[in-house]
Protein backbone atom coordinates (compact mmCIF):
# COMPACT_ATOMS: atom_id res chain seq x y z
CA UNK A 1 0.00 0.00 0.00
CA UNK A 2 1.68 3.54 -0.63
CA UNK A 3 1.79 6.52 1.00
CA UNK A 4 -1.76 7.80 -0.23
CA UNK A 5 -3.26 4.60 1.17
CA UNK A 6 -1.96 4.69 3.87
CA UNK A 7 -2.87 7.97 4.63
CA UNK A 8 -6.48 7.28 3.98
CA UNK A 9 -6.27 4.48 6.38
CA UNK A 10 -4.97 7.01 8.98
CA UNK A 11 -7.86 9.48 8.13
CA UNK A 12 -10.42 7.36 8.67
CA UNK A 13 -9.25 5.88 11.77
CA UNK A 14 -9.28 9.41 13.07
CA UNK A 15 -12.84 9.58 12.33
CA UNK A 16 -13.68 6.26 14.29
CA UNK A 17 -12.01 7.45 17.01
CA UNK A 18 -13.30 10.58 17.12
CA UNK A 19 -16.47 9.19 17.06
CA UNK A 20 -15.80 6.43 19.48
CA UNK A 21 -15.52 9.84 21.89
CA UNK A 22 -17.59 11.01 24.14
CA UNK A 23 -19.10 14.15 23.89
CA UNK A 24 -17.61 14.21 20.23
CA UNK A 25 -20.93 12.96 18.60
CA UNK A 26 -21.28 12.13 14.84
CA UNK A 27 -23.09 15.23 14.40
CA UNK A 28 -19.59 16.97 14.80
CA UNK A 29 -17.23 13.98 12.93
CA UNK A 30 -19.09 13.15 9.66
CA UNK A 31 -19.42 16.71 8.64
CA UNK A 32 -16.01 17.78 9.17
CA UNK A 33 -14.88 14.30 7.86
CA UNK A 34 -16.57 15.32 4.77
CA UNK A 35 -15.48 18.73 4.80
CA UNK A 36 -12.19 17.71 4.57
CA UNK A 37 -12.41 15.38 2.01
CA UNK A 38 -13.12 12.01 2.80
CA UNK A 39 -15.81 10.28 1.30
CA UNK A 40 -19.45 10.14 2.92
CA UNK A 41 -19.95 6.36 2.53
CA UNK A 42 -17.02 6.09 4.21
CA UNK A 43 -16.83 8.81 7.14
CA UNK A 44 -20.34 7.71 7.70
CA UNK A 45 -19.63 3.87 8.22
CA UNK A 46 -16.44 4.22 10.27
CA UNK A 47 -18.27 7.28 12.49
CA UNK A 48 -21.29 4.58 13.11
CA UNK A 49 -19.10 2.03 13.98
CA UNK A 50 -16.61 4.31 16.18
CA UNK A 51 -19.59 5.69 17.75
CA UNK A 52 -21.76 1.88 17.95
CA UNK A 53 -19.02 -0.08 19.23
CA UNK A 54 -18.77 1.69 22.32
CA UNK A 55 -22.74 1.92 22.77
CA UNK A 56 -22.76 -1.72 22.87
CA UNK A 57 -19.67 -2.22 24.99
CA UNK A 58 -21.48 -0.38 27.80
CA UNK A 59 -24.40 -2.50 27.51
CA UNK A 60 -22.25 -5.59 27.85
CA UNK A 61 -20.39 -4.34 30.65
CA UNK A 62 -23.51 -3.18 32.27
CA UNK A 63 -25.26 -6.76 31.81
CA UNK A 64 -22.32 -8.14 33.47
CA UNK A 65 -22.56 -5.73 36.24
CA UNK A 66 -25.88 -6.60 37.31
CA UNK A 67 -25.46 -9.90 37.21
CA UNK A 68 -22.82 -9.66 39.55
CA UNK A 69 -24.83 -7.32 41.30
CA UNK A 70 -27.49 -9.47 42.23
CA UNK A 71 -25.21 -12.10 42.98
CA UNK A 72 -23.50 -10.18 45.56
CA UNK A 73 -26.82 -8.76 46.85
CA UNK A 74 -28.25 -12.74 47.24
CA UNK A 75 -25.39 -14.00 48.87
CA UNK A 76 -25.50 -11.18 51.51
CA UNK A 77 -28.91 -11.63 52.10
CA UNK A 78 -28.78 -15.12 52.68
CA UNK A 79 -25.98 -14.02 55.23
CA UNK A 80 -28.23 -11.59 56.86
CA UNK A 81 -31.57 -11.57 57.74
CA UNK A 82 -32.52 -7.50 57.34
CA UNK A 83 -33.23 -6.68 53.67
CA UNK A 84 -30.94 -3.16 53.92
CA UNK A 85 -28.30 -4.54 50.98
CA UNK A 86 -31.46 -4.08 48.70
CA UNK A 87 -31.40 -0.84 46.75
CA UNK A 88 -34.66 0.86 45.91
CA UNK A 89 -34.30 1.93 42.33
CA UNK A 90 -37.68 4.15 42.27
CA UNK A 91 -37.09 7.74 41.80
CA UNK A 92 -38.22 10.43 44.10
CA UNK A 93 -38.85 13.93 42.81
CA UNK A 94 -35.65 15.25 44.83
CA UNK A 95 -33.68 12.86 42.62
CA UNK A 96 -35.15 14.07 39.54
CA UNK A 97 -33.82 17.72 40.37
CA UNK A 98 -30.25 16.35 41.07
CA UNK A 99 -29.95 15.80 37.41
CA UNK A 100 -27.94 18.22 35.71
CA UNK A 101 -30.24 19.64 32.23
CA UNK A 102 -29.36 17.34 29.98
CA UNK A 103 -30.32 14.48 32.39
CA UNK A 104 -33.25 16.29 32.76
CA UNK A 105 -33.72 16.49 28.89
CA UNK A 106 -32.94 12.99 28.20
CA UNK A 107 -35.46 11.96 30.71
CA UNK A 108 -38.06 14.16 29.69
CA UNK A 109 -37.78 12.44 26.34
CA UNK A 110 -37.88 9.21 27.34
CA UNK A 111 -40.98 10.14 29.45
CA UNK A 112 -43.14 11.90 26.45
CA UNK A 113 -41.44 8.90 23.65
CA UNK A 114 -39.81 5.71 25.55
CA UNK A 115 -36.65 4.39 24.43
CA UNK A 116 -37.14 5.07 20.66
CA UNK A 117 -37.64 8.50 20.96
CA UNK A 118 -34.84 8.91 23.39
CA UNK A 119 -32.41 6.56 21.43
CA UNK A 120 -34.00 8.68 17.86
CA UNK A 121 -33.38 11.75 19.90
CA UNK A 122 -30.31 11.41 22.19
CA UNK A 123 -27.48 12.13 19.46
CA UNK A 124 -29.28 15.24 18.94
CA UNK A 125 -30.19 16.59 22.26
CA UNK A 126 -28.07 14.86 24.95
CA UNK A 127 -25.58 12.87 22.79
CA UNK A 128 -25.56 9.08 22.69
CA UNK A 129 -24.14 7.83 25.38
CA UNK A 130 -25.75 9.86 27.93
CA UNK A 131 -29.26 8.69 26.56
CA UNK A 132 -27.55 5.51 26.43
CA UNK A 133 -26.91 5.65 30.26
CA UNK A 134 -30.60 7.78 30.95
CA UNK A 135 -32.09 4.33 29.59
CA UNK A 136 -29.74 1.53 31.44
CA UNK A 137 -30.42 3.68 34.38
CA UNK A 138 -34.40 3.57 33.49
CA UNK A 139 -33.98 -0.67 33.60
CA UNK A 140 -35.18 -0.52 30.21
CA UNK A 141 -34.46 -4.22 28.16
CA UNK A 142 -30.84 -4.29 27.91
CA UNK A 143 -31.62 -6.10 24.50
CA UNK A 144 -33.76 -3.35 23.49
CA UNK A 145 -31.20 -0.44 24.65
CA UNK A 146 -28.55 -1.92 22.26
CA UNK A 147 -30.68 -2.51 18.94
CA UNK A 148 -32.43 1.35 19.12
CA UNK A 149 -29.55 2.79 20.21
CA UNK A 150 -27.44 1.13 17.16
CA UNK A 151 -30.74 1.64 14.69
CA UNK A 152 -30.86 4.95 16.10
CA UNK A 153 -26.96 6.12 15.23
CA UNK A 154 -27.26 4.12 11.66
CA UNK A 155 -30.11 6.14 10.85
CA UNK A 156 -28.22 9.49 11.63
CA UNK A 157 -25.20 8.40 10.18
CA UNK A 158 -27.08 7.95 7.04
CA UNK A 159 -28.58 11.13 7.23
CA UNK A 160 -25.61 13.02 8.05
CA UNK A 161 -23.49 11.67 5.68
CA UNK A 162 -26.33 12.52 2.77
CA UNK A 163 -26.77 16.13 4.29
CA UNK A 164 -23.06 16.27 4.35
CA UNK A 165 -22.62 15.85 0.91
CA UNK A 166 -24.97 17.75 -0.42
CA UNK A 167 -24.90 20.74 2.00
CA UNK A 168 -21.18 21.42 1.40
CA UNK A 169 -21.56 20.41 -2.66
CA UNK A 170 -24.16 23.48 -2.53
CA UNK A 171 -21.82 25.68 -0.91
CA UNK A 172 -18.83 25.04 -2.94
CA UNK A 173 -17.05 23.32 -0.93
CA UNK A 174 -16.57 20.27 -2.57
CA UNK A 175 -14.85 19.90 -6.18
């Protein structure tokens, strides 16, 4: 591979892991991907999967944590006869004001839409992996968390690699 290749391969591992980022969503790394010149097909699939990967790490990890969780709360039950080691995950109002505003945002979405709006919405209004956490934290189906949340960032991946093109072709940007 020669120098050009391999400089491609470079670029677009930038993109992944700028996208793999937190708080750098793919609303930021397609767009200037494309702006600087590399193709939208591309920028768009190696954003998704920089920015999916992680999404579904954190679901793994946090299946794994509850099941250890509930093993560790079992066996020191059946140590202990008061239920204290159980943790009431209900939510008061006071703990719905100790979320900062995009908490606040992400769970006012999920309230009004469930987990497809938040997962359609959350790269737009909170980013993805805080509506990501907003739902875990919500015990929604760890099984559903993972497939909107991925349908949800192909879908603006897509989209943003489209209005990419197009948007910067209009301006002149792109030869």
């Amino acid at each position: 591979m020669g120098l050009i290749g391999e400089e491609l391969v470079w670029e677009y591992f930038v993109v992944f892991i700028l996208a793999a980022t937190p708080w750098i969503e793919i609303l930021v790394v397609i767009p200037m991907a494309v702006a600087y010149g590399l193709h939208p097909l591309g920028a768009s699939l190696f954003a998704f999967i920089g920015n999916a990967l992680p999404v579904l790490g954190v679901v793994l990890a946090y299946r794994k944590w509850i099941f250890w969780r509930k093993r560790k709360i079992s066996s020191s039950l059946s140590h202990s006869f008061s239920h204290e080691n159980n943790y009431d995950y209900s939510s008061s109002e006071d703990d719905k004001n100790k979320f900062s505003k995009a908490k606040r945002r992400a769970r006012n979405i999920f309230d009004r839409y469930g987990l497809p709006g938040l997962a359609l919405l959350g790269p737009l209004l909170t980013g993805i992996y805080l509506a990501l956490l907003v739902a875990l934290a919500l015990k929604c189906s760890l099984r559903s968390t993972a497939i909107w949340m991925t349908v949800s960032l192909a879908l603006w991946a897509t989209c943003l690699g489209i209005a990419s093109f197009y948007g910067l072709s209009l301006m002149g940007w792109l030869e």
